[in-house]
C-alpha atoms as a PDB file:
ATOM      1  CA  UNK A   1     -19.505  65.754 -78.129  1.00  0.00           C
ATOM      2  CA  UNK A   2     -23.163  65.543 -78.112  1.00  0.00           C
ATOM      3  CA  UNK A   3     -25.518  68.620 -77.595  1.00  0.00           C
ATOM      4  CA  UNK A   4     -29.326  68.577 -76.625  1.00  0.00           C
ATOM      5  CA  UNK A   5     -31.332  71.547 -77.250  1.00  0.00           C
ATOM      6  CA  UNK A   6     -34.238  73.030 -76.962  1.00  0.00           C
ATOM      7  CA  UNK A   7     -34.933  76.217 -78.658  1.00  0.00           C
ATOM      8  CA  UNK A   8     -38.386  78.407 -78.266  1.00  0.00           C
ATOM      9  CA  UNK A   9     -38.784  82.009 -79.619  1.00  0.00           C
ATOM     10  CA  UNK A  10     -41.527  84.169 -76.994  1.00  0.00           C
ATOM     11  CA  UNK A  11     -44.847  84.266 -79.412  1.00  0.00           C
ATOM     12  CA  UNK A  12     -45.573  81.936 -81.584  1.00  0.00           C
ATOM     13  CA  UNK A  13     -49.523  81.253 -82.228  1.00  0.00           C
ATOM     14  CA  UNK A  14     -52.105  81.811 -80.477  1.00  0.00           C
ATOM     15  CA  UNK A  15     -53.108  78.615 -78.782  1.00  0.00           C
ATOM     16  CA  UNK A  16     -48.607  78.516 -77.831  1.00  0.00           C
ATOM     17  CA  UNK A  17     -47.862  76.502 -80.294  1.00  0.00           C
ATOM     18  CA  UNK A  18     -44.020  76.942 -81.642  1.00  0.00           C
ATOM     19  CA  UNK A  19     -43.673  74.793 -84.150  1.00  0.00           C
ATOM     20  CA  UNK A  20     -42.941  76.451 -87.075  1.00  0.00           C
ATOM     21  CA  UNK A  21     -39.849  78.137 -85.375  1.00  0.00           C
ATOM     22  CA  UNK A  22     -38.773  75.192 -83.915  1.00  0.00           C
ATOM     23  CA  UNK A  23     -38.963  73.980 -87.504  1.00  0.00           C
ATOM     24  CA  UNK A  24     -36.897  76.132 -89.047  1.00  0.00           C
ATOM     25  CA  UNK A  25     -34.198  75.179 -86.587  1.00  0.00           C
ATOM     26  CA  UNK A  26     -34.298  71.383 -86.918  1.00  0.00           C
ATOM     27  CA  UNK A  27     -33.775  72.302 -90.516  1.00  0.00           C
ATOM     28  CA  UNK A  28     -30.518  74.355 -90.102  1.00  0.00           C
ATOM     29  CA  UNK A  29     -29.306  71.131 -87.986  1.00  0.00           C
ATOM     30  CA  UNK A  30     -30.228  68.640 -90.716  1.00  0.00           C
ATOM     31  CA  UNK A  31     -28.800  70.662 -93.205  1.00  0.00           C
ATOM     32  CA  UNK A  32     -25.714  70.781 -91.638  1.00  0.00           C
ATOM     33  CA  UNK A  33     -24.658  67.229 -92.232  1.00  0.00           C
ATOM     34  CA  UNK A  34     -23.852  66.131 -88.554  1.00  0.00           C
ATOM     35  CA  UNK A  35     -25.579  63.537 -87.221  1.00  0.00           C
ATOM     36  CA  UNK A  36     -28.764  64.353 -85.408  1.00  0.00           C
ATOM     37  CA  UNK A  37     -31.874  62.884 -83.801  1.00  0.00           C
ATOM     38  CA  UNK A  38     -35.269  65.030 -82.707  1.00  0.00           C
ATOM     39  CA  UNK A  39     -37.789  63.875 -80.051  1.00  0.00           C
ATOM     40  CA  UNK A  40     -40.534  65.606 -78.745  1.00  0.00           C
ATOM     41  CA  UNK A  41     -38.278  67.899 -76.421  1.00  0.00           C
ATOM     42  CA  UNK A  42     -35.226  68.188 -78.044  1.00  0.00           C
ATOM     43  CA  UNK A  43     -32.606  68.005 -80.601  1.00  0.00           C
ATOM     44  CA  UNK A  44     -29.587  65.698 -80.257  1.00  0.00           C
ATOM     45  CA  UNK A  45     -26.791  66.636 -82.604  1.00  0.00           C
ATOM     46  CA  UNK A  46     -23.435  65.038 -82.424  1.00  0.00           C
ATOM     47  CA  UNK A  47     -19.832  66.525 -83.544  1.00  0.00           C
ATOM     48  CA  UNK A  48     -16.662  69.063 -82.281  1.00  0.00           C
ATOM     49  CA  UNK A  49     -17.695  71.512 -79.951  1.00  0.00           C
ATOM     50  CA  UNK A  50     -16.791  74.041 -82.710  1.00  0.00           C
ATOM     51  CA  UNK A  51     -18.908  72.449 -85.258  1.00  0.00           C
ATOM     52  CA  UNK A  52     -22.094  71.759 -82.754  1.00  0.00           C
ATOM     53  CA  UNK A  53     -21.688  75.445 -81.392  1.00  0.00           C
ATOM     54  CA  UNK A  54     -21.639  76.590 -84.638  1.00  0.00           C
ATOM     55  CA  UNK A  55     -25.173  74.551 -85.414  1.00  0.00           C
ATOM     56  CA  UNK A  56     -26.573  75.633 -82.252  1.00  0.00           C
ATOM     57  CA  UNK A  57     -25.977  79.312 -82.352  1.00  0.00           C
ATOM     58  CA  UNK A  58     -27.509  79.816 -85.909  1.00  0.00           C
ATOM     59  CA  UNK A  59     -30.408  76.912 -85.406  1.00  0.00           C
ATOM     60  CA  UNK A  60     -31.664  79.671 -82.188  1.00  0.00           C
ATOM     61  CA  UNK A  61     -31.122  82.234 -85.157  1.00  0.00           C
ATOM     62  CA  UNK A  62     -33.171  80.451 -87.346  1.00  0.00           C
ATOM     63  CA  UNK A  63     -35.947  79.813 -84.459  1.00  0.00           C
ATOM     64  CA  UNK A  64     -36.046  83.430 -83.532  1.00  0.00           C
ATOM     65  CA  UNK A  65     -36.548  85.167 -86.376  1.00  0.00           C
ATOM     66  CA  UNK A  66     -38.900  87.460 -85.978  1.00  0.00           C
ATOM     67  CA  UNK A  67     -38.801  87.285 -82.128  1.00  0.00           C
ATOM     68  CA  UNK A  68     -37.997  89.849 -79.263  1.00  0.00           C
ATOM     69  CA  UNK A  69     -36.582  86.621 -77.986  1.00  0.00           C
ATOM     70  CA  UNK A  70     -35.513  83.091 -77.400  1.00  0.00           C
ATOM     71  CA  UNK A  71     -35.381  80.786 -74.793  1.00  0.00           C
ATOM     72  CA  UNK A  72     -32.298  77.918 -74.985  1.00  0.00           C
ATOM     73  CA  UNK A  73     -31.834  74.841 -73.019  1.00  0.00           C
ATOM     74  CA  UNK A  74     -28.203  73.258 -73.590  1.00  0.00           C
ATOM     75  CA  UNK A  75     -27.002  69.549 -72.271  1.00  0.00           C
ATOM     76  CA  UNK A  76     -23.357  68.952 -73.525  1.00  0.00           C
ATOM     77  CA  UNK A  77     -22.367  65.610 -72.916  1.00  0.00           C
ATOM     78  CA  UNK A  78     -18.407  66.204 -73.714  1.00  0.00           C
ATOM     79  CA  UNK A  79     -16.294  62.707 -73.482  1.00  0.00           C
ATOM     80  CA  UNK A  80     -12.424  62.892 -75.297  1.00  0.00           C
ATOM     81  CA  UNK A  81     -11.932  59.922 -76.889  1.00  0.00           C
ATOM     82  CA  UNK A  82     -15.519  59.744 -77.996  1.00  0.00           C
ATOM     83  CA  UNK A  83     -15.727  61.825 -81.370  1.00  0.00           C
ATOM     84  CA  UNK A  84     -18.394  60.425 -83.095  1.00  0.00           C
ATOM     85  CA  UNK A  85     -20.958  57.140 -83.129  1.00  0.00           C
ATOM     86  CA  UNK A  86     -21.669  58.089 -79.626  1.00  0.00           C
ATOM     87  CA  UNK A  87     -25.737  59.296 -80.463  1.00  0.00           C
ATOM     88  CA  UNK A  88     -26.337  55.476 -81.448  1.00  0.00           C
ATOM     89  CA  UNK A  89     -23.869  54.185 -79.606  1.00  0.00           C
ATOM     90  CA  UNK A  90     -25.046  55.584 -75.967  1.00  0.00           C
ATOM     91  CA  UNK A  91     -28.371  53.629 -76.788  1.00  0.00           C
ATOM     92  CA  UNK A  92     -27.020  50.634 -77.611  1.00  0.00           C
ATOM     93  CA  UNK A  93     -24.871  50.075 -74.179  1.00  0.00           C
ATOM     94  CA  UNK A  94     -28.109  51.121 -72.118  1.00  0.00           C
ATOM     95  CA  UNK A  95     -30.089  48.652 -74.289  1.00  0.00           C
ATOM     96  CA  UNK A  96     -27.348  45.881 -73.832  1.00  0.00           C
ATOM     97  CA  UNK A  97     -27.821  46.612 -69.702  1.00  0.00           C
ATOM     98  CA  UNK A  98     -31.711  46.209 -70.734  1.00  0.00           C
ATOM     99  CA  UNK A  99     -31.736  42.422 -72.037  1.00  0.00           C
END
């Protein structure tokens, strides 16, 4: 399965910036070894719904520390028979449609 998310703890600095929060949670799903991609409105991480959940749940953690709370937007994109390659592999079809 692949996950998007965006994750945004209420605060942050003055001028509503949250990027050291959202930091913090891009690093939890680096660090966890799936594959992942991050754009300028969300993270992309790729794996078993058990394994992505798990990233997900502590990557808000991570983003809301320190915050009465978080806001989280979830896409699940949840194909059997389409474990893994799919974050690269998505593109490529659309990009073969493209030529």
């Amino acid at each position: 399965m692949i996950v998007a998310f965006s994750v945004s703890p209420s605060g942050g600095d003055p001028d509503g910036g949250v990027s050291e929060a959202v930091a913090r949670a891009v690093r939890v799903v680096r660090d966890s070894g799936l594959p992942n991609s991050t754009n300028a409105m969300f993270t992309n991480v790729e794996g078993s719904w058990d394994e992505v959940m798990d990233v997900v749940k502590r990557a808000v953690e991570a983003a809301g520390e320190g915050a009465a709370r978080v806001s989280l937007v979830l896409k699940a994109d949840i194909r059997p028979g389409f474990d893994s390659g799919q974050l690269e592999g998505k593109v490529e079809r659309l990009e073969e449609h493209l030529r």
